[in-house]
Protein backbone atom coordinates (compact mmCIF):
# COMPACT_ATOMS: atom_id res chain seq x y z
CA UNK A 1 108.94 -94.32 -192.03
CA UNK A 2 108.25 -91.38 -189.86
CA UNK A 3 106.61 -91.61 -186.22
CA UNK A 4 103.63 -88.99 -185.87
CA UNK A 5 102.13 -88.04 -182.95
CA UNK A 6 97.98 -87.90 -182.01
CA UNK A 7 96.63 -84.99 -180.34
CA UNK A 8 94.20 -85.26 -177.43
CA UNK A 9 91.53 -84.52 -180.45
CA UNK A 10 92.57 -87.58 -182.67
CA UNK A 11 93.96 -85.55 -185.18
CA UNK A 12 97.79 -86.58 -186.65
CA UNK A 13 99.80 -84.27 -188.99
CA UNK A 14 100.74 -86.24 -192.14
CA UNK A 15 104.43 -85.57 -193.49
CA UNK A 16 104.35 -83.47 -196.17
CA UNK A 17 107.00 -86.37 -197.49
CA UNK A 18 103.95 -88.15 -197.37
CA UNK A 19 100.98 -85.36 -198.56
CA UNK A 20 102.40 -84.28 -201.86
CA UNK A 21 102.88 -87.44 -203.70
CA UNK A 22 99.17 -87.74 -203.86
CA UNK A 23 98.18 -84.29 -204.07
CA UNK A 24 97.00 -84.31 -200.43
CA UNK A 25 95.87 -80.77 -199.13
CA UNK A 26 94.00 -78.93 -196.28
CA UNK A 27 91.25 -79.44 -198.62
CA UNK A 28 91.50 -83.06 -198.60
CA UNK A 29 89.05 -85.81 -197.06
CA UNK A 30 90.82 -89.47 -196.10
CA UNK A 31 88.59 -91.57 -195.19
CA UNK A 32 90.09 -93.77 -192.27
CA UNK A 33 89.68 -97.70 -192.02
CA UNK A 34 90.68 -100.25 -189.86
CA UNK A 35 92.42 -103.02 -191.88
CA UNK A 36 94.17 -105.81 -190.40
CA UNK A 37 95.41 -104.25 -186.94
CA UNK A 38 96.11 -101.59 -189.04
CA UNK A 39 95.07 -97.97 -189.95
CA UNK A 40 94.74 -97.15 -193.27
CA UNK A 41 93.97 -93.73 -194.70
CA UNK A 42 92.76 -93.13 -198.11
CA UNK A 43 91.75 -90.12 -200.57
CA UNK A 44 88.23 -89.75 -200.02
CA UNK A 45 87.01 -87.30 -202.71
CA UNK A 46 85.32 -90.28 -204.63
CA UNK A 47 83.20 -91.58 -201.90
CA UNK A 48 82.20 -88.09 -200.82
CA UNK A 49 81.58 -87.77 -205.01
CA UNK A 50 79.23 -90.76 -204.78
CA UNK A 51 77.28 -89.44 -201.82
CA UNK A 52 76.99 -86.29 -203.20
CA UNK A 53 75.19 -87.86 -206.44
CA UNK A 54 73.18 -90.42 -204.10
CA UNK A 55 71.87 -87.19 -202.46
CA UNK A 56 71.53 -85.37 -205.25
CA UNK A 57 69.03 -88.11 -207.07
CA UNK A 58 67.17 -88.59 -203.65
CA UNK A 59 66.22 -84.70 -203.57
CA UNK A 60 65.32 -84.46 -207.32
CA UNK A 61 62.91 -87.76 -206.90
CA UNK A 62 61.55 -85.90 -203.66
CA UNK A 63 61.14 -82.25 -205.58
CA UNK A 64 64.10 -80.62 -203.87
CA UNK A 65 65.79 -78.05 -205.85
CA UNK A 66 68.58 -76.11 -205.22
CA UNK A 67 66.09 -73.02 -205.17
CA UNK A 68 64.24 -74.91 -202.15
CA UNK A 69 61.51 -77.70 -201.87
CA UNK A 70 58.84 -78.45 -204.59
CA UNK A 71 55.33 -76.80 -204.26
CA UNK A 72 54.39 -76.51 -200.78
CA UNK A 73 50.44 -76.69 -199.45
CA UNK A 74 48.36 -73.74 -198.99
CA UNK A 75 47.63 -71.95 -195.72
CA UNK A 76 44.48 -73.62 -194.23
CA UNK A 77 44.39 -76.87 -196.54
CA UNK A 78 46.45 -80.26 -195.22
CA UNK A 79 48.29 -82.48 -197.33
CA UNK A 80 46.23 -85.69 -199.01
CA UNK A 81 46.41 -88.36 -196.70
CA UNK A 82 46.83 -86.63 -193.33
CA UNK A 83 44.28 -86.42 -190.80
């Protein structure tokens, strides 16, 4: 066990005796829960995977491509069903 300190910004430094068992980097996301009384800090990569994809489906449905939006309206004429 190894005391860390928090910063005035919330931020701790994990032990690298603690990082590099489970591959954690500077590139890393933990997501941070409250379990307990306790805090517990887990690899977030596949929850940020998920709401990548969730995103991802959203924008196709909606016409979003990576190149921008779908078709947009010409000058002068208003979308169907706006006044």
């Amino acid at each position: 066990m190894e005391i860390v300190k928090v910063t005035t910004k919330g931020q701790v430094t994990l032990p690298a005796r603690v990082r590099k068992p489970f591959g954690i980097s500077d590139q890393s996301y933990l997501v941070a829960d409250e379990v307990g009384g306790f805090v517990v800090l887990r690899q977030g990569e596949a929850e940020l995977d998920e709401i990548t994809a969730r995103l991802e489906r959203a924008a196709r449905q909606k016409g979003v491509t990576p190149e921008g939006p779908g078709p947009r309206p010409r000058p002068g004429r208003r979308p169907a069903g706006r006044p």
